[in-house]
N, C-alpha and C. Protein backbone atom coordinates (compact mmCIF):
# COMPACT_ATOMS: atom_id res chain seq x y z
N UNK A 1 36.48 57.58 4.18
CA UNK A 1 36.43 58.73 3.29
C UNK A 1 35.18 59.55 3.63
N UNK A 2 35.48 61.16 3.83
CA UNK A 2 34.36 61.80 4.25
C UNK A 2 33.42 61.67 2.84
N UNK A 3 32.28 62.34 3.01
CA UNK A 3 31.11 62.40 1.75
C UNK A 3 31.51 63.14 1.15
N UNK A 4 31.85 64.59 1.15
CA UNK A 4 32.44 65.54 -0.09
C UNK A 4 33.90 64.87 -0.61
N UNK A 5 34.29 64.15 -0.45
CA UNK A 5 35.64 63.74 -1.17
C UNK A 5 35.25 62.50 -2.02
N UNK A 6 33.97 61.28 -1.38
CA UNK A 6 33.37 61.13 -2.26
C UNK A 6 32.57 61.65 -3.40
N UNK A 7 32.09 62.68 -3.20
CA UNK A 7 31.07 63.38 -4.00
C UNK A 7 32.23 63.85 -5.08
N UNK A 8 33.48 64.46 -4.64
CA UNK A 8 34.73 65.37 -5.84
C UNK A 8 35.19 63.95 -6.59
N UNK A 9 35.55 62.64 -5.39
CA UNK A 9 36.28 61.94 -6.55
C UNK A 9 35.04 60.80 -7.45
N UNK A 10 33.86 61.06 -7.48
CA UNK A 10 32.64 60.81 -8.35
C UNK A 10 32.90 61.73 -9.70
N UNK A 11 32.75 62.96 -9.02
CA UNK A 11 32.62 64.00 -10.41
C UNK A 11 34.01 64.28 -11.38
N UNK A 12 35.16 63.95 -11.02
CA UNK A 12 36.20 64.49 -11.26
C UNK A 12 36.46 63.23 -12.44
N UNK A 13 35.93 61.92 -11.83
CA UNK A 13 36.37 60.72 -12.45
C UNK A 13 35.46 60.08 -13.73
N UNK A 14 34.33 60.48 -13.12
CA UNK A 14 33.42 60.06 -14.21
C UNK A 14 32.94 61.24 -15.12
N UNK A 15 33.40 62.15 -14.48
CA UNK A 15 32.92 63.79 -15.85
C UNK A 15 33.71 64.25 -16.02
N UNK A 16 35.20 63.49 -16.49
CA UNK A 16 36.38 64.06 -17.29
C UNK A 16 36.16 64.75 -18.46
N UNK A 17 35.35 64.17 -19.16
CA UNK A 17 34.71 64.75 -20.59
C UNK A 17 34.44 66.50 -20.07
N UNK A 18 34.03 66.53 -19.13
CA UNK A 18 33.34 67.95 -18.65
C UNK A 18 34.53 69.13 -18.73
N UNK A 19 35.58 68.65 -18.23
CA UNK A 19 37.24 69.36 -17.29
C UNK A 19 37.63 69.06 -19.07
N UNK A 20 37.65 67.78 -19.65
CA UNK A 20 38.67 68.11 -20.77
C UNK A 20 37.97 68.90 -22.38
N UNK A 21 36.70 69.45 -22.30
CA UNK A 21 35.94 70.12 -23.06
C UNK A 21 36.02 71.73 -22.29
N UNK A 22 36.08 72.23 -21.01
CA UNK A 22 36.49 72.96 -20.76
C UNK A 22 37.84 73.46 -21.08
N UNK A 23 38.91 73.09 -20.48
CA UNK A 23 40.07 72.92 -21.30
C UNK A 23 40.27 73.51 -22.48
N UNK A 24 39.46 72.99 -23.63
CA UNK A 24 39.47 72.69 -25.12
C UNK A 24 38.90 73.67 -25.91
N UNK A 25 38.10 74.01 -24.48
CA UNK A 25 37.34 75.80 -24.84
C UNK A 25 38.21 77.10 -25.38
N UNK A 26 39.49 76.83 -24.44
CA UNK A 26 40.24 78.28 -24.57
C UNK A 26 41.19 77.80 -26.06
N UNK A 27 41.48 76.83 -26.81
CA UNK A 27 42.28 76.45 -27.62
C UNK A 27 42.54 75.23 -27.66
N UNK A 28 43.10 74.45 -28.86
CA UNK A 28 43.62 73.67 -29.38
C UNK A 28 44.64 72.89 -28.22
N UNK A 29 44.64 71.29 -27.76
CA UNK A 29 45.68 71.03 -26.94
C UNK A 29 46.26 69.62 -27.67
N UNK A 30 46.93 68.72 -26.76
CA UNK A 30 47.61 67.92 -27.15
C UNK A 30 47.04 66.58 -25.74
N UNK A 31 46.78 65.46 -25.92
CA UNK A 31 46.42 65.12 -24.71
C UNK A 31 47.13 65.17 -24.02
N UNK A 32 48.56 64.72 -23.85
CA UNK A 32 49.41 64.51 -22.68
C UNK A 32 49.57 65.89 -22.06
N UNK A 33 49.50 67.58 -22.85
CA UNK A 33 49.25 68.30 -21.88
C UNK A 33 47.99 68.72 -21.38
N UNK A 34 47.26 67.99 -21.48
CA UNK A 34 45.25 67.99 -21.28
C UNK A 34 45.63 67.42 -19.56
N UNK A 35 46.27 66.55 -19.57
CA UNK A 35 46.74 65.78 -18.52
C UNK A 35 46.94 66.84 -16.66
N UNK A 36 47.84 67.54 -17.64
CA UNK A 36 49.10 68.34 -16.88
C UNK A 36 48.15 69.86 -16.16
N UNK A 37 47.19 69.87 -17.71
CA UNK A 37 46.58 71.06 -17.43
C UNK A 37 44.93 70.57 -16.47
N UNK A 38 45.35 69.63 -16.17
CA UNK A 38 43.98 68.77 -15.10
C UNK A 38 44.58 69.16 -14.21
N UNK A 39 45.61 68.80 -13.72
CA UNK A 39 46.08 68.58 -12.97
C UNK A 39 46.41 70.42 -12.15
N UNK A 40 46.58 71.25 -13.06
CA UNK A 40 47.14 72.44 -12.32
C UNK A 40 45.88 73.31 -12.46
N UNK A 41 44.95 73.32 -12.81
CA UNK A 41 43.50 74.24 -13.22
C UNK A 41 42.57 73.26 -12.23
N UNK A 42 42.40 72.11 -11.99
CA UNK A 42 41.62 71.43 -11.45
C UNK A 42 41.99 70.70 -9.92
N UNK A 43 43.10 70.78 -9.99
CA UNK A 43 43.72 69.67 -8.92
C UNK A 43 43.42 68.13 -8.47
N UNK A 44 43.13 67.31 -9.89
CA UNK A 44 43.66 65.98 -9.79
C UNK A 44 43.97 65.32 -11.03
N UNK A 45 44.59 64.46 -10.89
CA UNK A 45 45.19 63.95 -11.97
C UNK A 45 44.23 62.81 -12.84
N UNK A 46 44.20 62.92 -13.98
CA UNK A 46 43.94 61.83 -14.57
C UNK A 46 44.82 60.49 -15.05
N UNK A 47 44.68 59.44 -15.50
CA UNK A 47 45.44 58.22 -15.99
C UNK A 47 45.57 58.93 -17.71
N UNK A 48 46.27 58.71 -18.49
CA UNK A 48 46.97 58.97 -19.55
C UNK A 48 46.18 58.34 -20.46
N UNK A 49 45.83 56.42 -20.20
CA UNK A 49 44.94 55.85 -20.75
C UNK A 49 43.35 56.67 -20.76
N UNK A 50 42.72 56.74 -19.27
CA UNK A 50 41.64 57.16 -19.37
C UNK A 50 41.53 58.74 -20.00
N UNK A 51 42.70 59.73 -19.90
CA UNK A 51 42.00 60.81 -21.22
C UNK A 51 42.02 60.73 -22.40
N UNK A 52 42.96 59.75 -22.94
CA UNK A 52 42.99 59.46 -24.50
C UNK A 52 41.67 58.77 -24.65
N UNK A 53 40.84 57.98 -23.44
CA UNK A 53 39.89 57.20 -24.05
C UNK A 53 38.85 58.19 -23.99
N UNK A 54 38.89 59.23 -22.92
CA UNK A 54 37.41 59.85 -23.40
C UNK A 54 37.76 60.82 -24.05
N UNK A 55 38.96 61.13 -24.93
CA UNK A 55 39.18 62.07 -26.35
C UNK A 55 38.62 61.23 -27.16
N UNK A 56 38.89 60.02 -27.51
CA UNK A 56 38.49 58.98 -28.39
C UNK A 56 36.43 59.15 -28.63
N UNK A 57 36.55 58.78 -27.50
CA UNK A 57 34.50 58.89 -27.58
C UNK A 57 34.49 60.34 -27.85
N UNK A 58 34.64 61.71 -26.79
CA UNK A 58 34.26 62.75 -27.38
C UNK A 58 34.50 62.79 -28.95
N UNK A 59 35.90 62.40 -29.79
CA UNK A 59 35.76 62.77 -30.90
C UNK A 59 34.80 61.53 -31.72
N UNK A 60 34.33 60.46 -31.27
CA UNK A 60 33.41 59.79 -32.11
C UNK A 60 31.61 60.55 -32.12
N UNK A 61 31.94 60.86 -30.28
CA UNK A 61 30.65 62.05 -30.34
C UNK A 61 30.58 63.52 -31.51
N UNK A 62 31.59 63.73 -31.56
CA UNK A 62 31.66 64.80 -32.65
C UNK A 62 31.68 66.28 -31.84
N UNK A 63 32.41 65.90 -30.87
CA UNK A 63 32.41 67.05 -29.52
C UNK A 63 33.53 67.47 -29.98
N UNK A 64 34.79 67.08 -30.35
CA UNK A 64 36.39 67.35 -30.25
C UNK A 64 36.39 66.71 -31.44
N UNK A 65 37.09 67.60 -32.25
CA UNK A 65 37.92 67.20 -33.37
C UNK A 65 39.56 67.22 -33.40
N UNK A 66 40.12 66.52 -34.16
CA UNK A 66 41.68 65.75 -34.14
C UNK A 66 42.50 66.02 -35.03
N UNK A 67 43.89 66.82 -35.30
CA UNK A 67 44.45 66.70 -36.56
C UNK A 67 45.82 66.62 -36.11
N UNK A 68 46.64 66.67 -36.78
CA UNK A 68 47.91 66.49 -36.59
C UNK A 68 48.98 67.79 -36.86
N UNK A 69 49.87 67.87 -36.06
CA UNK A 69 50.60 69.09 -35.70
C UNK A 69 51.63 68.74 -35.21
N UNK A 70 52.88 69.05 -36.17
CA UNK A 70 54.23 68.62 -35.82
C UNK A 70 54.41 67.77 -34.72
N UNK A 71 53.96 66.46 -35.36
CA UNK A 71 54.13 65.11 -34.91
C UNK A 71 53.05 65.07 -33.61
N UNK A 72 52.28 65.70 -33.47
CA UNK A 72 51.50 65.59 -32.51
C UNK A 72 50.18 65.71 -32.77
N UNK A 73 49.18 64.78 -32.11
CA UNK A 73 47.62 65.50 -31.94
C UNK A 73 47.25 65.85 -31.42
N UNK A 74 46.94 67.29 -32.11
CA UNK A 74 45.63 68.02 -31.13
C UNK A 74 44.46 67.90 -31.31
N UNK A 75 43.94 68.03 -30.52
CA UNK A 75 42.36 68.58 -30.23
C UNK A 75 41.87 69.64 -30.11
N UNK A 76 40.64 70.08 -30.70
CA UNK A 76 39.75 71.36 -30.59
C UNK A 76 38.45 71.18 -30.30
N UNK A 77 37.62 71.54 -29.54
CA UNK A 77 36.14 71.63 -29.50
C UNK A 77 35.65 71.91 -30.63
N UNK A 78 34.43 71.38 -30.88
CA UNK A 78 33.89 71.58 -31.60
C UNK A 78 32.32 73.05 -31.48
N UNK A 79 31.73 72.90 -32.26
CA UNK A 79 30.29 74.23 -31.96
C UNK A 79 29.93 73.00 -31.20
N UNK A 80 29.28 71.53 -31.33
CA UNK A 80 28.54 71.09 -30.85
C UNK A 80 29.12 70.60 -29.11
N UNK A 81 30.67 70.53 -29.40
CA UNK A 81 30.85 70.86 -27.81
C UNK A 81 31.18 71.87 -26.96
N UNK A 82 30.59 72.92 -27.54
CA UNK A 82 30.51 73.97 -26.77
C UNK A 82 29.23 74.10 -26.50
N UNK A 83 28.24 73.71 -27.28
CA UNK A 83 26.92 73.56 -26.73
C UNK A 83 26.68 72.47 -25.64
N UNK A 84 27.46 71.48 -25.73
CA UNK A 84 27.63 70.70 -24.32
C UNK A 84 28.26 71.15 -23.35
N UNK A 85 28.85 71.79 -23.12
CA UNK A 85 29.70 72.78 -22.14
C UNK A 85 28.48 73.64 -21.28
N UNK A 86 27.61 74.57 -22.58
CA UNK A 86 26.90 75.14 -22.15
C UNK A 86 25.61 74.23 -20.82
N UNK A 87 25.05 73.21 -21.85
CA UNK A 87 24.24 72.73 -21.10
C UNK A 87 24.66 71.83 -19.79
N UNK A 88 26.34 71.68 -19.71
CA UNK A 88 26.51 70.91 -18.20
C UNK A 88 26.23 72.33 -17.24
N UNK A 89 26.87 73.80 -17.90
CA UNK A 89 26.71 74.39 -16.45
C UNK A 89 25.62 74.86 -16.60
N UNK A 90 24.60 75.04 -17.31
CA UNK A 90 22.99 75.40 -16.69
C UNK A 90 22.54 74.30 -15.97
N UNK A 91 23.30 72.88 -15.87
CA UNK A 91 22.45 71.98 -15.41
C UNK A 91 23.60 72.36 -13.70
N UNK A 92 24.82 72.44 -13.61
CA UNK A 92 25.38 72.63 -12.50
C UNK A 92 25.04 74.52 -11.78
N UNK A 93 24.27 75.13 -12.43
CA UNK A 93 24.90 76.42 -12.24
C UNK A 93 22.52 76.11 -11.50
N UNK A 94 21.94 75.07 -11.81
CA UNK A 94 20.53 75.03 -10.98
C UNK A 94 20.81 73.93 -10.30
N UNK A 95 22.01 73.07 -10.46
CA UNK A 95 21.92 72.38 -8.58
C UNK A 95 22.29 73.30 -8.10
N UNK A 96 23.13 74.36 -8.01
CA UNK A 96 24.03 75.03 -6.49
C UNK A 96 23.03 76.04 -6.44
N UNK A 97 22.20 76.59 -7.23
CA UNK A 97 21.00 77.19 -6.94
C UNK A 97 19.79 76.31 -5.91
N UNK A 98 19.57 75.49 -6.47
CA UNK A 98 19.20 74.85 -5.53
C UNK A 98 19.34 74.60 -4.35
N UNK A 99 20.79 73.72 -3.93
CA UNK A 99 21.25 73.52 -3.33
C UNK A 99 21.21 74.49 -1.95
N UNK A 100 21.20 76.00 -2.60
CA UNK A 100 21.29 77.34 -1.85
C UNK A 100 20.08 77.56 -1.16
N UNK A 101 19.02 77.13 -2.25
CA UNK A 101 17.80 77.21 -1.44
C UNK A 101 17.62 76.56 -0.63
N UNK A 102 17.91 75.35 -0.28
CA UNK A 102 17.68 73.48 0.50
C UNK A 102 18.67 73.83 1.82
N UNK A 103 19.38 74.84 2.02
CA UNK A 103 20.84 74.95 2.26
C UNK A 103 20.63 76.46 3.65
N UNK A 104 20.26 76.78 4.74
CA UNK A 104 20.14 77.79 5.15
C UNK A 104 21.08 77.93 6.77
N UNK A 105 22.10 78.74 6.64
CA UNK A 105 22.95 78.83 7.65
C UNK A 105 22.35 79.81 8.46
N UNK A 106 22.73 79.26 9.91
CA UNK A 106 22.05 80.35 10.68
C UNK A 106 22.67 80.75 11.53
């Protein structure tokens, strides 16, 4: 496996919380299409188990809140996870700054 495919399937797998709070930004979803919508906005798939489990923690974090909707649950962000949203991309938006600087094509 080259290093950038390690580096995507690091971030993709362990900062689902990141992709499914984005997501959650534009509206209200349902997990199983949280899934679908990984999959076509992001291009990879998650396990079914592992997004229900990090809906579960985000909503014990108090990031995503849960209610019920003709037989289904959705999810919504919360203010406080949109303030986490905010602070992943100032923290991603000064690595690739970085990165740019460390980084000089010639």
């Amino acid at each position: 496996m080259h290093f950038v495919e390690r580096l995507k399937n690091k971030v993709q797998r362990e900062n689902l919380w990141f992709f499914i709070l984005l997501l959650l930004a534009s509206g209200d979803k349902y997990g199983y299409e949280l899934r679908g919508l990984i999959r076509s906005r992001f291009g990879f798939w998650s396990g079914n188990v592992t997004a229900y489990r990090v809906l579960y923690d985000l909503q014990d974090a108090r990031l995503v809140k849960a209610e019920m909707k003709d037989r289904r649950r959705y999810y919504g962000i919360t203010g406080a996870g949109r303030n986490e949203i905010d602070s992943a991309k100032d923290f991603l938006e000064n690595l690739v700054v970085e990165a740019s600087k460390s980084v000089s094509r010639s």
